[in-house]
C-alpha atoms as a PDB file:
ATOM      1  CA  UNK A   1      14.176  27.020  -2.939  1.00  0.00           C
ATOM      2  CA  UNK A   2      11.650  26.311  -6.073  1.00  0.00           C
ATOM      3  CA  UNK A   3      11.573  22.607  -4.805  1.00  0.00           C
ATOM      4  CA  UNK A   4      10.113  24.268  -1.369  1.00  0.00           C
ATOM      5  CA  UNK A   5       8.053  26.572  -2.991  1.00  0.00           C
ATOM      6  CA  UNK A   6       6.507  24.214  -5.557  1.00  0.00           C
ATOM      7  CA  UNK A   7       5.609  21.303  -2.423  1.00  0.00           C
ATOM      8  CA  UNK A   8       4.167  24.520  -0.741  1.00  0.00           C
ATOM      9  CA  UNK A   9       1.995  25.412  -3.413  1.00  0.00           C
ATOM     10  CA  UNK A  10       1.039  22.111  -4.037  1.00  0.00           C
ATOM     11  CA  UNK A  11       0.021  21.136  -0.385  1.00  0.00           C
ATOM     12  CA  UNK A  12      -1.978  24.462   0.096  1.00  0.00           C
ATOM     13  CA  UNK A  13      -3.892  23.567  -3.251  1.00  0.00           C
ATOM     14  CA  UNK A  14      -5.110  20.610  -1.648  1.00  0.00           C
ATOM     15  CA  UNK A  15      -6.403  22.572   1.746  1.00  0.00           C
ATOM     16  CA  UNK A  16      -8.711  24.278  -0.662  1.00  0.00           C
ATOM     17  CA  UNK A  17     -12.205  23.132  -0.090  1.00  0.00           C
ATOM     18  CA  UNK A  18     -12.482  22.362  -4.324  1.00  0.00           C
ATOM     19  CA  UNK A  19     -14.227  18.966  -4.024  1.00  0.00           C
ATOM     20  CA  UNK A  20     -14.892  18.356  -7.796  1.00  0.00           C
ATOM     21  CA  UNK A  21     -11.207  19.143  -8.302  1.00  0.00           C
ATOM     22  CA  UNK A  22      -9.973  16.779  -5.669  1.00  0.00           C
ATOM     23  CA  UNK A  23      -8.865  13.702  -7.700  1.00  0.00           C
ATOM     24  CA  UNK A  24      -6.946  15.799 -10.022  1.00  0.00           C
ATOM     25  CA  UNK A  25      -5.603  17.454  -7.013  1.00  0.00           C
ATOM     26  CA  UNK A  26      -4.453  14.214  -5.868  1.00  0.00           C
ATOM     27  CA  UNK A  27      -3.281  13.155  -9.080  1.00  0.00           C
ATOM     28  CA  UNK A  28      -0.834  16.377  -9.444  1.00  0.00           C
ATOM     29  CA  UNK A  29       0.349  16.022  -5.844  1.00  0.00           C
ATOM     30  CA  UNK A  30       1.328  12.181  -6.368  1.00  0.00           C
ATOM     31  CA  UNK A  31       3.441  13.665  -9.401  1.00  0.00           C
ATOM     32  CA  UNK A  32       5.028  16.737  -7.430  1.00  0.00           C
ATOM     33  CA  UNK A  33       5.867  15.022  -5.168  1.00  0.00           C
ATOM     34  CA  UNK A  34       7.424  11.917  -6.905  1.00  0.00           C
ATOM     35  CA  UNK A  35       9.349  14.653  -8.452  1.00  0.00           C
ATOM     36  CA  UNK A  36      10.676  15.917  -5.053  1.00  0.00           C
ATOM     37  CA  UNK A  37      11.823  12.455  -3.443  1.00  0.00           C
ATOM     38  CA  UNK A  38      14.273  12.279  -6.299  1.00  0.00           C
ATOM     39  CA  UNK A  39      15.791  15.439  -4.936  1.00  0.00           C
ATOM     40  CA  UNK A  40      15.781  16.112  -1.684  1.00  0.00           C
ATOM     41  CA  UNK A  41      14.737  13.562   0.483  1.00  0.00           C
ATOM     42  CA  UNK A  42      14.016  16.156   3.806  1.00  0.00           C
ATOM     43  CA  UNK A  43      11.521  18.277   2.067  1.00  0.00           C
ATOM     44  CA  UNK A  44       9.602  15.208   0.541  1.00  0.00           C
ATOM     45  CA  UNK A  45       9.177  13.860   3.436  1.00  0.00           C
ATOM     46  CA  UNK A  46       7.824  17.197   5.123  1.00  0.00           C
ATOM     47  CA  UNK A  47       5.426  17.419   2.460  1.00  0.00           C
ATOM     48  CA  UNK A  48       4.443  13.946   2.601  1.00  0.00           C
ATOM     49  CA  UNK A  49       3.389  14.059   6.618  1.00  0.00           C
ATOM     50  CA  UNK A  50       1.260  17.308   5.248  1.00  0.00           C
ATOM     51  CA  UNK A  51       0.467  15.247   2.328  1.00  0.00           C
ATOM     52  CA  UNK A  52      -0.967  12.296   4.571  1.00  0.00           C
ATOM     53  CA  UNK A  53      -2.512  14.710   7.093  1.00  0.00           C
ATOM     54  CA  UNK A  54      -4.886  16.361   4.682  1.00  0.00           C
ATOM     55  CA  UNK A  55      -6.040  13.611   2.624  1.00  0.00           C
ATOM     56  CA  UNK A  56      -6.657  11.959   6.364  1.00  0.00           C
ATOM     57  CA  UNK A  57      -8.677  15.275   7.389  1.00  0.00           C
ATOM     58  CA  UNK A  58     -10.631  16.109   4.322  1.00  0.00           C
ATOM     59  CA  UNK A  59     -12.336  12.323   4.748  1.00  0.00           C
ATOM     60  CA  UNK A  60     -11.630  11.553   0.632  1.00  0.00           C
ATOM     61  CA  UNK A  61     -11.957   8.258  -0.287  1.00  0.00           C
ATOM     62  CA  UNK A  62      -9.618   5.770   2.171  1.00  0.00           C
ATOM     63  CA  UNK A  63      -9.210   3.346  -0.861  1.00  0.00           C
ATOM     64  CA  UNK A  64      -7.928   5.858  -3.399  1.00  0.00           C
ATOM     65  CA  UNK A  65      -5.865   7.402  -0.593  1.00  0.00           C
ATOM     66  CA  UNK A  66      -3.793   3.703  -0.123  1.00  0.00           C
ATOM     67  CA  UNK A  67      -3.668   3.748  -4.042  1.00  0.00           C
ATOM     68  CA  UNK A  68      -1.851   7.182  -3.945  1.00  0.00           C
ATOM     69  CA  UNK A  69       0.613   6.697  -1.468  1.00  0.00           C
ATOM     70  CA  UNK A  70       0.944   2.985  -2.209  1.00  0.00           C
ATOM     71  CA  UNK A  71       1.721   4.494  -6.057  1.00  0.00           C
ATOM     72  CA  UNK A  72       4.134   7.220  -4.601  1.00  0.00           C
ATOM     73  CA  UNK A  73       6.283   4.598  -3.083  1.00  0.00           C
ATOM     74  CA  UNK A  74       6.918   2.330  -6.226  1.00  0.00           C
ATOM     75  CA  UNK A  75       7.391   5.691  -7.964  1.00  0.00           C
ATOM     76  CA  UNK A  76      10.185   6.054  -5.583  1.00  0.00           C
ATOM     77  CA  UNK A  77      11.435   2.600  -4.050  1.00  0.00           C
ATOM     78  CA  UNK A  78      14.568   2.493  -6.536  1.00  0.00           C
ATOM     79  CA  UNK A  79      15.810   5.982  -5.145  1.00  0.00           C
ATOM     80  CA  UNK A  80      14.217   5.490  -1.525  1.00  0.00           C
ATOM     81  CA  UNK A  81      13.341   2.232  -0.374  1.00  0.00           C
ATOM     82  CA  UNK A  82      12.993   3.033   2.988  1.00  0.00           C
ATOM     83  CA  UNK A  83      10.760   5.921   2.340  1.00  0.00           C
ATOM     84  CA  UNK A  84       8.775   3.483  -0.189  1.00  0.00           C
ATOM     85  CA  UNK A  85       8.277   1.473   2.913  1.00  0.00           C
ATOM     86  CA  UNK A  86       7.268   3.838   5.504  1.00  0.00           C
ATOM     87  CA  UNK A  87       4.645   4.795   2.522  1.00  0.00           C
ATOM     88  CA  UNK A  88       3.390   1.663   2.253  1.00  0.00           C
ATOM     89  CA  UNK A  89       2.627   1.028   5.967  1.00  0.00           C
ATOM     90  CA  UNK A  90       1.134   4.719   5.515  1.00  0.00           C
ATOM     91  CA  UNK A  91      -1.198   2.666   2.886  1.00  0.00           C
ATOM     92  CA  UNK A  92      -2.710   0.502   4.698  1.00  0.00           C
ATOM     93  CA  UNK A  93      -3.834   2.476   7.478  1.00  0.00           C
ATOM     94  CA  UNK A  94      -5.846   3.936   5.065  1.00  0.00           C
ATOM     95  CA  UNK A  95      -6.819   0.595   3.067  1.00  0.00           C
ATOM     96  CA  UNK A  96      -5.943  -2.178   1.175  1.00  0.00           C
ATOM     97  CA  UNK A  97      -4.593  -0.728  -2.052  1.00  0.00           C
ATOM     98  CA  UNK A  98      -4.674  -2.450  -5.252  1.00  0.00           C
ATOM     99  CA  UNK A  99      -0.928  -1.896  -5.586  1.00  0.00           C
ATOM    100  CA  UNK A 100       0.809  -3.086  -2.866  1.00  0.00           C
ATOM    101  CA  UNK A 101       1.566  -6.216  -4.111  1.00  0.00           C
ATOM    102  CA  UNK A 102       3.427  -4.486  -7.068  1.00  0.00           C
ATOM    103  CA  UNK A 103       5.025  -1.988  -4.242  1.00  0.00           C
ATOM    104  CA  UNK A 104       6.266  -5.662  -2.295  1.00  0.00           C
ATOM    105  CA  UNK A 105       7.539  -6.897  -5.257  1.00  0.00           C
ATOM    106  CA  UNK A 106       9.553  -4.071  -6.199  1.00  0.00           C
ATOM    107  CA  UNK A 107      10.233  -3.329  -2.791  1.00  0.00           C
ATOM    108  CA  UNK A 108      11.795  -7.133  -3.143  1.00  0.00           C
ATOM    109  CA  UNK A 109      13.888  -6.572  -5.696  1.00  0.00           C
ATOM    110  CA  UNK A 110      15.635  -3.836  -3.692  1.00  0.00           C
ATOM    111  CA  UNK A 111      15.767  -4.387   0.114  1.00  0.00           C
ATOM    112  CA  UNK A 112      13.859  -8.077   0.679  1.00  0.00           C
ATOM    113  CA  UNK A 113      13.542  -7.517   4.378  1.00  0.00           C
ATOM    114  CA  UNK A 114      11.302  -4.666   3.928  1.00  0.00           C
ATOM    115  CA  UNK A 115       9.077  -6.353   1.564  1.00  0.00           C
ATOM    116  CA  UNK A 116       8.777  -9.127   3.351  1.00  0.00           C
ATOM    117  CA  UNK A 117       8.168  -6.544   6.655  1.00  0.00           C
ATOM    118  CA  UNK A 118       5.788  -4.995   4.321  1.00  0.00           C
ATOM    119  CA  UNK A 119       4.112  -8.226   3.348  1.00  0.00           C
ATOM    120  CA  UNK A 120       3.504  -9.165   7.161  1.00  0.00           C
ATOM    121  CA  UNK A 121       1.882  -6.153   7.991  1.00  0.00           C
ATOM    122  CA  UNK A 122      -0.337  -5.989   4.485  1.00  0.00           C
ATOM    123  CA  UNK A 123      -0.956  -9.623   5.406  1.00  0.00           C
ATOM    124  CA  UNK A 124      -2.186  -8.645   9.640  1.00  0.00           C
ATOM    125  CA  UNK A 125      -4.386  -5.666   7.649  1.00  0.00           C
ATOM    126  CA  UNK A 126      -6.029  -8.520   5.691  1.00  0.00           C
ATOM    127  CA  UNK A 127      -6.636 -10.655   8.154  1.00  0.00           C
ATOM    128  CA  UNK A 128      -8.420  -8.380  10.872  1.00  0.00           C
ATOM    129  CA  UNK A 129     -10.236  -6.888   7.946  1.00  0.00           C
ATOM    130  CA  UNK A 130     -11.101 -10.147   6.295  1.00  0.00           C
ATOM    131  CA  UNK A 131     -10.845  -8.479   3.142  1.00  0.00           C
ATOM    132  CA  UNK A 132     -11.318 -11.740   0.152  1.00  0.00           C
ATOM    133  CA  UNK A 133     -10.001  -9.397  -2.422  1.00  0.00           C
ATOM    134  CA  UNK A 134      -7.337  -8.272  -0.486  1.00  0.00           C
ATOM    135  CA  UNK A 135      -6.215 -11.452   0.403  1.00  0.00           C
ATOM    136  CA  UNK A 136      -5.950 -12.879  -3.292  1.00  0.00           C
ATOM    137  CA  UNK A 137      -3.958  -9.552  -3.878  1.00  0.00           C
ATOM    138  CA  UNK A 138      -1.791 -10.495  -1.419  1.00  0.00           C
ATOM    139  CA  UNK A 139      -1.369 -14.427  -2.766  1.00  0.00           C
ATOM    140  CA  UNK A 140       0.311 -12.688  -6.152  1.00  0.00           C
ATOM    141  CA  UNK A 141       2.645 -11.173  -3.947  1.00  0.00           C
ATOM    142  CA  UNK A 142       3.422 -14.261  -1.931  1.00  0.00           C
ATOM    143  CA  UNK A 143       3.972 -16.526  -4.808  1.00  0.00           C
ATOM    144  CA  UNK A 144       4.712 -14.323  -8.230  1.00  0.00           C
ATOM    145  CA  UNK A 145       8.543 -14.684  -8.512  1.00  0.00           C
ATOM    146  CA  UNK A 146       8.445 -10.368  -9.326  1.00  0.00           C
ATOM    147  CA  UNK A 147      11.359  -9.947 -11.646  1.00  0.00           C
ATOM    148  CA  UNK A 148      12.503 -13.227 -11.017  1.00  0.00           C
ATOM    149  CA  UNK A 149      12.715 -12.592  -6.956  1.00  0.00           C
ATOM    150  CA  UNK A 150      10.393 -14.308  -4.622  1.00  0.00           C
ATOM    151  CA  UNK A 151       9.550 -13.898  -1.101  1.00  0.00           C
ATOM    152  CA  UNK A 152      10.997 -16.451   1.086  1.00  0.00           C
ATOM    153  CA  UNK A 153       9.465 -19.565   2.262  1.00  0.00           C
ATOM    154  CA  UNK A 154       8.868 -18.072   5.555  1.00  0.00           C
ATOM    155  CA  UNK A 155       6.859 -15.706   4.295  1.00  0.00           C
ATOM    156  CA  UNK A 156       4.966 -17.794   2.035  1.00  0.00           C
ATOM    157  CA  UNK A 157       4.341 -20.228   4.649  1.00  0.00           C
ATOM    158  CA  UNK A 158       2.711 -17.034   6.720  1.00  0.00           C
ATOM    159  CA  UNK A 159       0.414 -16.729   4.362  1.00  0.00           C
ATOM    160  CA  UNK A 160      -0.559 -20.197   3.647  1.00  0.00           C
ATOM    161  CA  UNK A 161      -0.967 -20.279   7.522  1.00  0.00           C
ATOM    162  CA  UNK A 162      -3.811 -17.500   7.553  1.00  0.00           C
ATOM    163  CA  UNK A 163      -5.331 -19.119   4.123  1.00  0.00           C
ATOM    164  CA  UNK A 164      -5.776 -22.486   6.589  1.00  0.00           C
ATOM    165  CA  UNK A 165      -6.548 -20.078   9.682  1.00  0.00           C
ATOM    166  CA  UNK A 166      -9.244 -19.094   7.781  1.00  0.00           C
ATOM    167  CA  UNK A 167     -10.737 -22.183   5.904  1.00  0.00           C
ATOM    168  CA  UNK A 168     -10.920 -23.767   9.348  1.00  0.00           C
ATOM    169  CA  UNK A 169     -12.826 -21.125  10.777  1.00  0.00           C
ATOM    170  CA  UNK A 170     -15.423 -20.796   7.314  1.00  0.00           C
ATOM    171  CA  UNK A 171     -15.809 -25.116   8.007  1.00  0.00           C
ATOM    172  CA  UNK A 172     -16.537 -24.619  11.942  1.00  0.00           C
ATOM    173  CA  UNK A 173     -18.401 -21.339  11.602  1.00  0.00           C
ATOM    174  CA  UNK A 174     -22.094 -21.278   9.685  1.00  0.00           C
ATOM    175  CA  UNK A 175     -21.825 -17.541   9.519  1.00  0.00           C
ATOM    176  CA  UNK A 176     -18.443 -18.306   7.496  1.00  0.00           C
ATOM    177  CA  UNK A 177     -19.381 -21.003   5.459  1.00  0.00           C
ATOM    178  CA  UNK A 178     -20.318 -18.904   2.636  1.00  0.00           C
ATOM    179  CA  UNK A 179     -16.946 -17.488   2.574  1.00  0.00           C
ATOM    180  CA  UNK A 180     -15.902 -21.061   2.167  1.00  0.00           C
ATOM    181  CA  UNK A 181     -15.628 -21.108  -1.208  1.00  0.00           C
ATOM    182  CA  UNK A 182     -14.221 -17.837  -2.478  1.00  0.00           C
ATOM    183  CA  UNK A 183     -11.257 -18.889  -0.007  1.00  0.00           C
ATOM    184  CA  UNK A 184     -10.795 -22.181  -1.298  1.00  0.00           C
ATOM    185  CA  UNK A 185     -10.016 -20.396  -4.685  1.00  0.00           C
ATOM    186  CA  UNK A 186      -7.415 -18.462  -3.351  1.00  0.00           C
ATOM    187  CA  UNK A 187      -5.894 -21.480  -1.429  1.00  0.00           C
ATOM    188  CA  UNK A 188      -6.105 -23.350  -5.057  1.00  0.00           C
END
């Protein structure tokens, strides 16, 4: 009943139309509702569909928004991995968060096929977006043994195959050739 009631409150406090108090707002709602996927996992996930609905209405920034749900799911991926994962496809609709490769890793560490699931589809975001950054994010991921688990070679050899994908086209393409370089660093 309280768990209900607190979600509640916390959801309609981010309808408000309080834009200077938004980031806090999101801040407090990542927390809450951390709190509530430890206990029951119906109502977080309730409040996480209205959670995702109004950060998707009010327009807020689409980065921060994959940082906060990407954030929510390694708060909960011991407790919830599935959850964690359905979060961090959430994510990337929104963006390319900074810490999804720490959400794959952990996810790793727990249920390997959904990191690696997670991987694949972090890995098709960065390659329609052609996101640089993104893409040496994603290299940690694909080769940093997190606590001592890696990916498997499958994977790895996905993402070595979009790393060549993508220095071919940046040799055959003038428009590319600029990017040339910054993805010859992340292939090194």
């Amino acid at each position: 009943k309280y768990l209900k009631k607190s979600g509640k409150l916390t959801i309609n406090s981010l309808e408000s139309d309080d834009k200077p108090d938004l980031a806090e707002k999101l801040k407090n709602t990542q927390k809450t509702l951390q709190i509530i996927a430890n206990l029951d996992e119906k109502l977080s996930r309730n409040l996480m569909e209205d959670f995702i609905k109004i950060i998707s209405e009010k327009g807020t920034d689409s980065e921060k928004n994959a940082d906060t749900l990407a954030l929510i799911a390694i708060q909960i991926v011991e407790k919830n991995p599935q959850m964690a994962f359905s979060l961090g496809l959430k994510s990337l609709g929104f963006g390319n968060s900074v810490q999804i490769s720490r959400l794959i890793g952990e996810l790793n560490v727990i249920d390997s096929k959904l990191a690696e699931q997670l991987f694949l589809a972090a890995l098709a975001n960065a390659k329609a977006r052609f996101n640089l950054r993104f893409i040496s994010r994603l290299s940690v991921a694909a080769f940093n043994n997190y606590k001592g688990k890696p990916l498997s070679d499958l994977t790895r050899r996905s993402f070595l195959t979009m790393l060549s994908e993508f220095l071919t086209l940046s040799m055959t393409n003038e428009q590319e050739k600029p990017n040339l370089c910054q993805i010859s660093m992340i292939a090194a």
